[in-house]
C-alpha atoms as a PDB file:
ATOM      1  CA  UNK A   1       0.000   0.000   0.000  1.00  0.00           C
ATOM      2  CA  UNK A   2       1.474   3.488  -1.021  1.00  0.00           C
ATOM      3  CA  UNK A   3       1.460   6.358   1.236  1.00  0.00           C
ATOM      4  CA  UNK A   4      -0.928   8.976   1.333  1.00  0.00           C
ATOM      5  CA  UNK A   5      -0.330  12.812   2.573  1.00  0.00           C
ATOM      6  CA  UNK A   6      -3.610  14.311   3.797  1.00  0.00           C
ATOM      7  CA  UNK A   7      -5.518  16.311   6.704  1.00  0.00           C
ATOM      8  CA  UNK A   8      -5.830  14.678  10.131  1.00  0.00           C
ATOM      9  CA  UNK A   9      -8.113  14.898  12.789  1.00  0.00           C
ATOM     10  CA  UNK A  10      -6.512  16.307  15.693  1.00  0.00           C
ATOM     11  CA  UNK A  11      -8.487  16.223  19.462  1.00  0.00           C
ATOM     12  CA  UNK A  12      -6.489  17.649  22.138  1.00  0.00           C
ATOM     13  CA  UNK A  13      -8.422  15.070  24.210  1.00  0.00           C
ATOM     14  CA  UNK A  14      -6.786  16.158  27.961  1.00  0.00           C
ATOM     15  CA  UNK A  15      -3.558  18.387  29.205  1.00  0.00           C
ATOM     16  CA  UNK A  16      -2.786  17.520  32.880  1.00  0.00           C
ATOM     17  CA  UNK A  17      -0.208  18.731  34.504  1.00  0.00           C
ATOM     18  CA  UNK A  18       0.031  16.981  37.350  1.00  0.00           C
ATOM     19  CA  UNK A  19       3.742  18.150  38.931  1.00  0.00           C
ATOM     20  CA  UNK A  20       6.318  19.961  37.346  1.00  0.00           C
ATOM     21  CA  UNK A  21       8.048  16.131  36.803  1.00  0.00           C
ATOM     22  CA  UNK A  22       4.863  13.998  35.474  1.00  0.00           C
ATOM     23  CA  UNK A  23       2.818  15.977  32.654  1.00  0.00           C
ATOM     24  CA  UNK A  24       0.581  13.528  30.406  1.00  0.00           C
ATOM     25  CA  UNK A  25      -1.377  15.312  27.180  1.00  0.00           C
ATOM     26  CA  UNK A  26      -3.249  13.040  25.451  1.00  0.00           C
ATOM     27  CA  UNK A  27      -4.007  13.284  21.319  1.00  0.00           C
ATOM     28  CA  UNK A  28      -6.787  11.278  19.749  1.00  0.00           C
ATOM     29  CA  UNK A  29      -5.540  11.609  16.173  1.00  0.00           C
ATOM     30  CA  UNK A  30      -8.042  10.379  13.220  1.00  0.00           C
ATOM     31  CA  UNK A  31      -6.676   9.686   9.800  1.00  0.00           C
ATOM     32  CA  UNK A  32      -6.150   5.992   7.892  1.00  0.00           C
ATOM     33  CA  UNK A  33      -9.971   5.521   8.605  1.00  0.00           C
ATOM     34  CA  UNK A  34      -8.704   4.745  12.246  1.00  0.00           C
ATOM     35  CA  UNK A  35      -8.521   6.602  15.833  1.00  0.00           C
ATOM     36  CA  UNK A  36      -4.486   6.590  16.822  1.00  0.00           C
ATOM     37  CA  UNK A  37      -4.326   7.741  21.001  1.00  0.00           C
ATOM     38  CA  UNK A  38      -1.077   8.791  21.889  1.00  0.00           C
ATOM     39  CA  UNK A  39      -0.076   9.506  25.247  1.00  0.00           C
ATOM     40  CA  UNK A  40       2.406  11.402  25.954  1.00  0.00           C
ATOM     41  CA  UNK A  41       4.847  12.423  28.712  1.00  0.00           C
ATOM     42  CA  UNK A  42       7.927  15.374  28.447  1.00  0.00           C
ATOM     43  CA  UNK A  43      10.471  13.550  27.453  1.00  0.00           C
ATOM     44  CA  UNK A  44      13.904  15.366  27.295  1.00  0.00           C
ATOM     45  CA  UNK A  45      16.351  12.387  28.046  1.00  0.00           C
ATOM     46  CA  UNK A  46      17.749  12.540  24.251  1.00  0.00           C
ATOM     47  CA  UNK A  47      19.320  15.607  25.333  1.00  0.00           C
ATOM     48  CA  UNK A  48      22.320  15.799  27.429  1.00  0.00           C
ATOM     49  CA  UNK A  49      22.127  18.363  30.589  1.00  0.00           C
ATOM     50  CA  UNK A  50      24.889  20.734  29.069  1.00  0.00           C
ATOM     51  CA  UNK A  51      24.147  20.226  25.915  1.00  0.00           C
ATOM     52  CA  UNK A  52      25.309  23.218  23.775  1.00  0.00           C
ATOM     53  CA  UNK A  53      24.436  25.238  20.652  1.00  0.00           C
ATOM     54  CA  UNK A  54      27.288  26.509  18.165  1.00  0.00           C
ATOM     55  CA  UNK A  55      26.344  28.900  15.449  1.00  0.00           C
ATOM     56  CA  UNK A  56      28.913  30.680  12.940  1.00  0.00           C
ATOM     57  CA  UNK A  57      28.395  34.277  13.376  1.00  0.00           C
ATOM     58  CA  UNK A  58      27.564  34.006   9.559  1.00  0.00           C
ATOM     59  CA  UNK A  59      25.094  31.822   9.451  1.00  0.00           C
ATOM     60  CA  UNK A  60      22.174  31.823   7.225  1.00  0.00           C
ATOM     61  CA  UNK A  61      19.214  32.461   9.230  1.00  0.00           C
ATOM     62  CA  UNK A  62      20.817  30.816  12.510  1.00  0.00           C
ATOM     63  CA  UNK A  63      19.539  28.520  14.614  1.00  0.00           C
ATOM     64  CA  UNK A  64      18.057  30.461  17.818  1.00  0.00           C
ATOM     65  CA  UNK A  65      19.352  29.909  20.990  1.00  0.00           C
ATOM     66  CA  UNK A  66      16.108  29.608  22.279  1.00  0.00           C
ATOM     67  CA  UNK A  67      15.283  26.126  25.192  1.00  0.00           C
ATOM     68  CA  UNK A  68      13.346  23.958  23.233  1.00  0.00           C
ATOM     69  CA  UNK A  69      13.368  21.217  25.433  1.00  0.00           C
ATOM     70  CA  UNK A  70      10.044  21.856  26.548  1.00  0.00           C
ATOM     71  CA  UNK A  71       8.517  21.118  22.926  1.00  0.00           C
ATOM     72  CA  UNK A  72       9.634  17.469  23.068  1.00  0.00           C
ATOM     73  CA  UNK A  73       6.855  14.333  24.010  1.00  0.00           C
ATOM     74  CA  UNK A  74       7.168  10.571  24.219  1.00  0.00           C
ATOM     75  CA  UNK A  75       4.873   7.968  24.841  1.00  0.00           C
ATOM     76  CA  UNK A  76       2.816   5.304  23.652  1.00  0.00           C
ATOM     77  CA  UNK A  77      -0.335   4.764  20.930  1.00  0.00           C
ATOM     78  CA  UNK A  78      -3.557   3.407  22.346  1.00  0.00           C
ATOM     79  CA  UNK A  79      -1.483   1.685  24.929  1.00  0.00           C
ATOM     80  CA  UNK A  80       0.385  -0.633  22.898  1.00  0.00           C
ATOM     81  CA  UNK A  81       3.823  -1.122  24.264  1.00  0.00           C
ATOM     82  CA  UNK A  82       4.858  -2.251  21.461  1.00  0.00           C
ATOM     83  CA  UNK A  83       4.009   1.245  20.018  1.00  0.00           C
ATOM     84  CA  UNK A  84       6.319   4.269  19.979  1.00  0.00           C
ATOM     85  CA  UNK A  85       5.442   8.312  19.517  1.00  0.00           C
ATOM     86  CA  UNK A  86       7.739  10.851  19.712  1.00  0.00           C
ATOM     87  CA  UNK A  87       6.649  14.591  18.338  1.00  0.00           C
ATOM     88  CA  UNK A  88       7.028  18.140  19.757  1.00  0.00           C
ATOM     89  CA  UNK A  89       4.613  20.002  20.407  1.00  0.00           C
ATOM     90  CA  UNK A  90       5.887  23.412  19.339  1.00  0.00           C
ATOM     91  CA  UNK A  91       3.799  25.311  16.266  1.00  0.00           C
ATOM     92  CA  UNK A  92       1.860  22.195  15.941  1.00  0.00           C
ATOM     93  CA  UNK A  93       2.523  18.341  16.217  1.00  0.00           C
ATOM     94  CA  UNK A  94       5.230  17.045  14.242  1.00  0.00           C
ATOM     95  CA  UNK A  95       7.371  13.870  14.485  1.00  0.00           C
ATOM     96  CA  UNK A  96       6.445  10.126  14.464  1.00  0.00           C
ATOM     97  CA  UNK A  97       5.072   7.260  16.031  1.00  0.00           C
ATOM     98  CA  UNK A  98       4.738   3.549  15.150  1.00  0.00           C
ATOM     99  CA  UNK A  99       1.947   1.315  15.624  1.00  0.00           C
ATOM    100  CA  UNK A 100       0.888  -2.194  14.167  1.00  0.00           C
ATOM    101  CA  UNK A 101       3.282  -2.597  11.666  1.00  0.00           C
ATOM    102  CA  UNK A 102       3.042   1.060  10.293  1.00  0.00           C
ATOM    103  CA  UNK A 103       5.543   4.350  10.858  1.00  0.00           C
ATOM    104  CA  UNK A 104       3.204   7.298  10.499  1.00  0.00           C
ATOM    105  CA  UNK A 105       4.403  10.780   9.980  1.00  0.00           C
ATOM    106  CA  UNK A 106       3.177  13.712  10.963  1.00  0.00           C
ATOM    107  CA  UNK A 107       3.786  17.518  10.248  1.00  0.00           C
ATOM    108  CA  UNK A 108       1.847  21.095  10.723  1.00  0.00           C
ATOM    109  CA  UNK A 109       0.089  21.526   6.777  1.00  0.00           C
ATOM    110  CA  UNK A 110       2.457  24.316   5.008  1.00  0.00           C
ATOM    111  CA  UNK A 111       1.294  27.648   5.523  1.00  0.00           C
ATOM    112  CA  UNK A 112      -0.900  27.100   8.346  1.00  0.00           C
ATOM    113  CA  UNK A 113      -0.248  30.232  10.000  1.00  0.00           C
ATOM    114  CA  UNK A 114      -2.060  29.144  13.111  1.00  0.00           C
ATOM    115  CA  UNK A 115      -0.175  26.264  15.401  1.00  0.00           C
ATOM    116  CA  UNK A 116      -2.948  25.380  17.136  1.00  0.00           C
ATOM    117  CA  UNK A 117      -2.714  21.781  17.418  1.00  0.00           C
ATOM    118  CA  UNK A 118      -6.697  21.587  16.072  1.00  0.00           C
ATOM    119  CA  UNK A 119      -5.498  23.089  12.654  1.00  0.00           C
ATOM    120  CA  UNK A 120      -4.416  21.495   9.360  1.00  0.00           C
ATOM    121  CA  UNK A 121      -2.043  18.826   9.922  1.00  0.00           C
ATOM    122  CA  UNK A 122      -0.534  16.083   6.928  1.00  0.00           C
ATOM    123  CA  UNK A 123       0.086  12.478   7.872  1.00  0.00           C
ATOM    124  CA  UNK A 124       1.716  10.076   5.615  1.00  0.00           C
ATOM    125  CA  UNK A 125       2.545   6.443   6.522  1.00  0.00           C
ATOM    126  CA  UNK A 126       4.427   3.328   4.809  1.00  0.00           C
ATOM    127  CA  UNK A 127       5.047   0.178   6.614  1.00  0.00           C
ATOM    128  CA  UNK A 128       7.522  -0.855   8.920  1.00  0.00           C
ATOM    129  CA  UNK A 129       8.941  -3.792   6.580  1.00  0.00           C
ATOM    130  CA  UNK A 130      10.499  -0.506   4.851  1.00  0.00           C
ATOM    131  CA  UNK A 131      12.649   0.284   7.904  1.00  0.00           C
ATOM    132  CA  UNK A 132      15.034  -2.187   6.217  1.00  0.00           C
ATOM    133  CA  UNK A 133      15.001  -0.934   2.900  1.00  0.00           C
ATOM    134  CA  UNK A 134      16.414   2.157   0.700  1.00  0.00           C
ATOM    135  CA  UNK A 135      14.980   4.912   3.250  1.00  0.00           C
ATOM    136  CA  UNK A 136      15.334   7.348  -0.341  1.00  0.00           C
ATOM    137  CA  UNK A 137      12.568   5.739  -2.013  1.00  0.00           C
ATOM    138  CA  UNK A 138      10.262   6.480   0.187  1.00  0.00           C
ATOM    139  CA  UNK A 139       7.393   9.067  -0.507  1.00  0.00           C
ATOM    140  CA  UNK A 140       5.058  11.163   1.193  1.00  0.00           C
ATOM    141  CA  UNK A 141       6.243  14.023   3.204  1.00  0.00           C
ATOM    142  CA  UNK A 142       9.001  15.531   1.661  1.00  0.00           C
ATOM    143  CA  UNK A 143      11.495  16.594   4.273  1.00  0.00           C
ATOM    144  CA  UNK A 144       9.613  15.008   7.028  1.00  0.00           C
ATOM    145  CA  UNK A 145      10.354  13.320   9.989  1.00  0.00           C
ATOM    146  CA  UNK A 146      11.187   9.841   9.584  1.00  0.00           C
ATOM    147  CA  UNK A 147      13.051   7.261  11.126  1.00  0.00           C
ATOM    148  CA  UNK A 148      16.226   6.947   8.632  1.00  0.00           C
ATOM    149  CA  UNK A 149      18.532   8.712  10.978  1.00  0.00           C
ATOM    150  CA  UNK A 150      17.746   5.753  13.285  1.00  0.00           C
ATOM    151  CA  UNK A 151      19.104   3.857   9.733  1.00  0.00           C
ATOM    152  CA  UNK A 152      21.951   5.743   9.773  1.00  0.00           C
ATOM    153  CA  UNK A 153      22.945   4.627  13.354  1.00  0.00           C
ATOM    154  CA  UNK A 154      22.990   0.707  12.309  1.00  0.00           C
ATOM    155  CA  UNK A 155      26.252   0.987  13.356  1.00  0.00           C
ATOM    156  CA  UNK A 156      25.458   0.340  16.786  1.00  0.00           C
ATOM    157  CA  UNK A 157      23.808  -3.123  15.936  1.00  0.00           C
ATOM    158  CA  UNK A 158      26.669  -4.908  16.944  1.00  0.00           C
ATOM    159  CA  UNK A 159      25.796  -3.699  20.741  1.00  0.00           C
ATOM    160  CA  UNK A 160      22.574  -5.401  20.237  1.00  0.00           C
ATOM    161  CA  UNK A 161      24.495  -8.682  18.404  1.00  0.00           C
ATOM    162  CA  UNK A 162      27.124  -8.612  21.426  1.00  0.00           C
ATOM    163  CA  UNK A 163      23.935  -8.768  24.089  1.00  0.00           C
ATOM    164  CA  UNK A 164      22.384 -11.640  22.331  1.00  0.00           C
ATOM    165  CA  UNK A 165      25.328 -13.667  22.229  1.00  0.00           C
ATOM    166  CA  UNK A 166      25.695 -12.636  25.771  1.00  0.00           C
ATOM    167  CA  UNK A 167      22.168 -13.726  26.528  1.00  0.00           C
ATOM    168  CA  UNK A 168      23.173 -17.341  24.555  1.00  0.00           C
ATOM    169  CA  UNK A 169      26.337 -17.883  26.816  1.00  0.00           C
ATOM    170  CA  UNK A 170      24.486 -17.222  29.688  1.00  0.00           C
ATOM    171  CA  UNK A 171      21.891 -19.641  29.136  1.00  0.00           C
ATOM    172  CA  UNK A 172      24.310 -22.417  28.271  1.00  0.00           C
ATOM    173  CA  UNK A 173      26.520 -21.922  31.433  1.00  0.00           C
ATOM    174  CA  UNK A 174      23.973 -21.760  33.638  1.00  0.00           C
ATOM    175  CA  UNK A 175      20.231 -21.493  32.567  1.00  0.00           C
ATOM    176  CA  UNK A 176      18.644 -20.498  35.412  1.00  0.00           C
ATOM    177  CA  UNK A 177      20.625 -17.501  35.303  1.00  0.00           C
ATOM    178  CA  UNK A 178      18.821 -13.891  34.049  1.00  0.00           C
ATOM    179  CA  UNK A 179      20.745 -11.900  31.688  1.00  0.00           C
ATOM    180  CA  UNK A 180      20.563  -8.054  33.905  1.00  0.00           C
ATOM    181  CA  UNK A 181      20.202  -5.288  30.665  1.00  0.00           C
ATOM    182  CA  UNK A 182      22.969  -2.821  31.130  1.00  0.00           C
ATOM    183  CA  UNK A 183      22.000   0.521  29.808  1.00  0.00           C
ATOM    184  CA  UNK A 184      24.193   2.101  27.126  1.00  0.00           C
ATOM    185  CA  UNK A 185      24.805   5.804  26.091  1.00  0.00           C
ATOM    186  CA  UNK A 186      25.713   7.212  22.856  1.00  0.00           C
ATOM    187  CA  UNK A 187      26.787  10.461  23.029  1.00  0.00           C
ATOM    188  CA  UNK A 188      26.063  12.192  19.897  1.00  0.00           C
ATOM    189  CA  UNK A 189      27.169  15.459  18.051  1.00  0.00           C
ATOM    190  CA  UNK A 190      24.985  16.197  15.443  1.00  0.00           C
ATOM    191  CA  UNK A 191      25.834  19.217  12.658  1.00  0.00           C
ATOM    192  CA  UNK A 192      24.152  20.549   9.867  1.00  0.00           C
ATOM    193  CA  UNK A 193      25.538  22.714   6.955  1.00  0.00           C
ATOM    194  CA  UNK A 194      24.688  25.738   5.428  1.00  0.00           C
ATOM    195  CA  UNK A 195      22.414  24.071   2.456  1.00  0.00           C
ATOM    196  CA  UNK A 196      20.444  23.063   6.285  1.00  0.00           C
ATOM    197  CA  UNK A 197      20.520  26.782   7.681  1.00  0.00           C
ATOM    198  CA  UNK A 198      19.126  27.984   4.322  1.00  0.00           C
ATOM    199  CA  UNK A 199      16.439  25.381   3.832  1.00  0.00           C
ATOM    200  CA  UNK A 200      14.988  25.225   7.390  1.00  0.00           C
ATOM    201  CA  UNK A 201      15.767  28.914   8.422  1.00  0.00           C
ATOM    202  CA  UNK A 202      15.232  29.812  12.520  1.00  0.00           C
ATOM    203  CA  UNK A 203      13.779  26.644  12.363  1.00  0.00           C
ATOM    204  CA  UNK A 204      16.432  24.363  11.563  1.00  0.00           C
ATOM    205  CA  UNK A 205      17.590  23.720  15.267  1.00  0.00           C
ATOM    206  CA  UNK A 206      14.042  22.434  16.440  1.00  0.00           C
ATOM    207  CA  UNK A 207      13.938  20.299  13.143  1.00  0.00           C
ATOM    208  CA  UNK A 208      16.835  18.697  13.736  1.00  0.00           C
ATOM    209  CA  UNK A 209      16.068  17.755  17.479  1.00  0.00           C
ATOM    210  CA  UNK A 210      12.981  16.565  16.524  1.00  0.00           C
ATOM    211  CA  UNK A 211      14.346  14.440  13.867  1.00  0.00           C
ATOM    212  CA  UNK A 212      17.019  13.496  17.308  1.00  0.00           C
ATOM    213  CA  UNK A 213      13.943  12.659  19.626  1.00  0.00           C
ATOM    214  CA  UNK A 214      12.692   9.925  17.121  1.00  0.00           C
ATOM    215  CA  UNK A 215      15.569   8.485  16.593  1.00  0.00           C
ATOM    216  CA  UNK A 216      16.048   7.841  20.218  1.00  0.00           C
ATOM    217  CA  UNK A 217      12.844   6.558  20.833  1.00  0.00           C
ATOM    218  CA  UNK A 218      13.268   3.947  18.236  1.00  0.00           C
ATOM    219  CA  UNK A 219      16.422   3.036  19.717  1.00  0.00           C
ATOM    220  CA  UNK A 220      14.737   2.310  23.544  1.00  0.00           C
ATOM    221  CA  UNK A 221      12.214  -0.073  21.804  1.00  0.00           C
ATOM    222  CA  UNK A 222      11.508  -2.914  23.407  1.00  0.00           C
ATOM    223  CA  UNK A 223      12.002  -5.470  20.543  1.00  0.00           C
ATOM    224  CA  UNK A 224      15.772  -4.241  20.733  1.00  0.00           C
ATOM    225  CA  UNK A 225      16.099  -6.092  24.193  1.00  0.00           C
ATOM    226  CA  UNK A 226      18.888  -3.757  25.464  1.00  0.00           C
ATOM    227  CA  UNK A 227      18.005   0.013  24.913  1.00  0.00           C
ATOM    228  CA  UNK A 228      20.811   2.147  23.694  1.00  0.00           C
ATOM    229  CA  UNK A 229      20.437   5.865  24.713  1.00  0.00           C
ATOM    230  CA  UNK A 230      20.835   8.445  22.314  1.00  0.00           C
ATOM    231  CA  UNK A 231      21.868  11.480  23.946  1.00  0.00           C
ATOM    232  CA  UNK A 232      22.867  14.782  22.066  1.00  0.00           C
ATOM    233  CA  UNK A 233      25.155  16.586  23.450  1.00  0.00           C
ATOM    234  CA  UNK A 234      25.867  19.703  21.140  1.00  0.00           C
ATOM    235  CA  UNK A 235      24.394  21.502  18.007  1.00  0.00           C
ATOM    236  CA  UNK A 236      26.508  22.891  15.550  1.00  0.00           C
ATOM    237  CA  UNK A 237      25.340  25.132  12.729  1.00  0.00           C
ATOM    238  CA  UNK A 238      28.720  25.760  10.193  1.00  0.00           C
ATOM    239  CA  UNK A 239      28.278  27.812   7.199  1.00  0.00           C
ATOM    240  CA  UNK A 240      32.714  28.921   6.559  1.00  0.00           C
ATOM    241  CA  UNK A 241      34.093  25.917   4.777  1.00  0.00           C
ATOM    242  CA  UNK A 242      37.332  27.227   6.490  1.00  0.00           C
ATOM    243  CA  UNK A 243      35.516  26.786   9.491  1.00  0.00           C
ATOM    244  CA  UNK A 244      33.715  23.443   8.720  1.00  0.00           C
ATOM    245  CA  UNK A 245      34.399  20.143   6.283  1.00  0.00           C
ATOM    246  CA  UNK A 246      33.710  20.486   2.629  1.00  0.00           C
ATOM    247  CA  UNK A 247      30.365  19.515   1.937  1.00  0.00           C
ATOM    248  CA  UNK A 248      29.786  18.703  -1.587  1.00  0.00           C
ATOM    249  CA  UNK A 249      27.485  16.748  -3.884  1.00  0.00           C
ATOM    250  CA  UNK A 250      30.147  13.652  -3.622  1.00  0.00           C
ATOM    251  CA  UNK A 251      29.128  11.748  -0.503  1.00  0.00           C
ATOM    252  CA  UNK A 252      31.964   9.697   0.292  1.00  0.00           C
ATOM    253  CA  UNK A 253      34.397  12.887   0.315  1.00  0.00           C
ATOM    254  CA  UNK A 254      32.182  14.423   2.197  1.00  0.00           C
ATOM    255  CA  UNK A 255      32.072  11.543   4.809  1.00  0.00           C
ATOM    256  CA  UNK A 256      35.963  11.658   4.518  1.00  0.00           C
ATOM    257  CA  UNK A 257      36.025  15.360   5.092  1.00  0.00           C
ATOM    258  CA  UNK A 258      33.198  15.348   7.819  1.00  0.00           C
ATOM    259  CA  UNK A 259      34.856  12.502   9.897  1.00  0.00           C
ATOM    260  CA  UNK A 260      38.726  14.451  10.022  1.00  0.00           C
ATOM    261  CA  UNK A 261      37.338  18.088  11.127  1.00  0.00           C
ATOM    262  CA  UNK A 262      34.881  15.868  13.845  1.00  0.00           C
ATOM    263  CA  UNK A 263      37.949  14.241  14.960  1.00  0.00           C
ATOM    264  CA  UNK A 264      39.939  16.893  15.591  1.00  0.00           C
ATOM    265  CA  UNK A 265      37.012  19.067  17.511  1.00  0.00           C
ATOM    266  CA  UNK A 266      36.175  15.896  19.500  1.00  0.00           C
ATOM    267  CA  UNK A 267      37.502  16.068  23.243  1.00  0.00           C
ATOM    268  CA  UNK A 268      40.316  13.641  24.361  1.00  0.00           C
ATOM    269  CA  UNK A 269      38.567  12.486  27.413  1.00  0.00           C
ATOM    270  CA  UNK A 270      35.028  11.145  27.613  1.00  0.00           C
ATOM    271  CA  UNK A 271      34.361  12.694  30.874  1.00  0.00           C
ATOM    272  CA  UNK A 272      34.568  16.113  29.279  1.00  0.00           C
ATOM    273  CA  UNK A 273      30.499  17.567  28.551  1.00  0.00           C
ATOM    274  CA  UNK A 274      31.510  17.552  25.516  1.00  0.00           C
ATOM    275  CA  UNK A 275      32.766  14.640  24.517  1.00  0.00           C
ATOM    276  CA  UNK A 276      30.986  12.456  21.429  1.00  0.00           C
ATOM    277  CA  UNK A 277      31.205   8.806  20.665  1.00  0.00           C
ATOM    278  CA  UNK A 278      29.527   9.841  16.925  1.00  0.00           C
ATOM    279  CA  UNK A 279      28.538  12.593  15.057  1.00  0.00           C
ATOM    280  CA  UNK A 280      26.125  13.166  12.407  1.00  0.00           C
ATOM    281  CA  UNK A 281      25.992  15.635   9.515  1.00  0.00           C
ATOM    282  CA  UNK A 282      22.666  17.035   8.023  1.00  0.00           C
ATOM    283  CA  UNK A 283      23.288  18.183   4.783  1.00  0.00           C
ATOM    284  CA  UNK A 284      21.219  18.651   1.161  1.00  0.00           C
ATOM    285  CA  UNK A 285      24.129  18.900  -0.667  1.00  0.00           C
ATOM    286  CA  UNK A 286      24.564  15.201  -1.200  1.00  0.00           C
ATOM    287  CA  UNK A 287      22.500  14.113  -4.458  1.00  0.00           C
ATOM    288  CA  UNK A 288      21.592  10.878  -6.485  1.00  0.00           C
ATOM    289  CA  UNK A 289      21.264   7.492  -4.701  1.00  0.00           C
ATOM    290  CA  UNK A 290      22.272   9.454  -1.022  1.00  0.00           C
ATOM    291  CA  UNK A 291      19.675  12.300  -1.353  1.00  0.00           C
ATOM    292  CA  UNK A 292      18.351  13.697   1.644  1.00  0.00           C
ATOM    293  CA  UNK A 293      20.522  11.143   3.523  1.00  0.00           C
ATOM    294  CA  UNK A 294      22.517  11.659   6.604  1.00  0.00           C
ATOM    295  CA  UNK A 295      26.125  11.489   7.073  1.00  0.00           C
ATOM    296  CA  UNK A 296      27.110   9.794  10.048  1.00  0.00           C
ATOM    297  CA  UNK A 297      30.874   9.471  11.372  1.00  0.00           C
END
């Protein structure tokens, strides 16, 4: 089944906020010819307590220093936990959630002046067999949110491959032994490029967190056994190539370039607040069969 870009039903069912550390807000959410509930909690745990914002002096349209970390949400759809949501709530809903075999994906409709979370909103789904496949050929919201950064971070599969065989020796030494799940952080600096700054405008830096916030969700599902932790730890907008790599439409001299200047910013200790174990590069530069893909160290 293809997917579909239309306007959803939005009911801002309930909004308690119960302390200043447990807030719920509740969406009924009507599109696909069925009623999605997500429930939601703040949910700021993708971003690292001094995490930090970097902006060339010349950027385009530069990211705002503003806190967004109120905007962000997390929770569950009609109380599946097998289900995932994550969206901020800032001018409108936008982000993603999962549920029953389908990714759906959710923005404010363009030039909806209004961000009342009652106004126009698109949704556009495809199904989660396509998590495994070429993330470009997707269609449906252009410049969305979607999952492929998550993609992009397959790297860290071998921390999920190392905990199974973990689980396997276990179970043949002893077998009434439980395997304890060990939580594991990776602290991420993610970066976006001028062709970014220009695109997304004093927008850019809440895009790019949002597109952070689902990509850490997806990466504390529970059908990945041992959660990994995405945790961003600093922004960087660069717009000087003397300042920043070359970016250009060739991706793997771009990788090349992005991964040396990284390096050499990257702190030599890892108890520094500042310190990354990755770091990610948002970029439109990068054309053909790695369009709107991200480059990841």
């Amino acid at each position: 089944m293809g997917n579909c870009e239309f306007n959803a039903e939005l009911d801002h069912v309930k909004n308690n906020l119960v302390s200043a550390e447990d807030n719920t807000v509740v969406f009924k959410i009507s599109a696909f010819e069925q009623d999605f509930v997500l429930e939601l909690q703040s949910d700021t745990s993708f971003i690292a307590p001094a995490f930090s914002t970097h902006t060339d002096a010349t950027a385009h349209n530069s990211a705002h220093t503003e806190d967004l970390s109120r905007c962000f949400y997390a929770g569950e759809v009609n109380s599946d936990p097998y289900s995932y949501a994550a969206l901020s709530l800032c001018k409108g809903l936008q982000g993603a959630f999962g549920y029953d075999g389908w990714e759906y994906f959710i923005k404010p409709a363009l030039n909806d002046t209004d961000w009342d979370s009652v106004h126009a909103h698109l949704i556009s789904r495809r199904s989660n067999a396509n998590l495994s496949g070429n993330s470009a050929s997707r269609c449906g919201v252009d410049s969305g949110v979607t999952p492929a950064l998550a993609q992009s971070l397959a790297k860290f599969k071998h921390l999920r491959e190392q905990h199974m065989n973990n689980v396997t020796m276990s179970v043949l030494k002893n077998r009434s032994k439980r395997f304890v799940s060990i939580p594991r952080y990776v602290e991420t600096l993610v970066v976006a490029d001028e062709s970014m700054a220009k695109f997304h405008g004093d927008d850019l830096k809440h895009y790019v967190l949002t597109l952070m916030s689902v990509a850490a969700k997806l990466y504390k599902h529970p059908t990945i056994l041992n959660s990994i932790n995405i945790v961003v730890v600093k922004f960087m907008v660069i717009n000087e190539e003397e300042k920043g790599p070359k970016v250009s439409g060739n991706a793997a001299m771009t990788l090349r370039n992005f991964c040396t200047w990284q390096k050499k910013l990257n702190k030599n200790s890892d108890k520094h607040a500042e310190y990354w174990d990755t770091a990610i590069l948002f970029t439109k530069e990068v054309r053909g069969q790695y369009e709107n893909q991200r480059i990841l160290k």
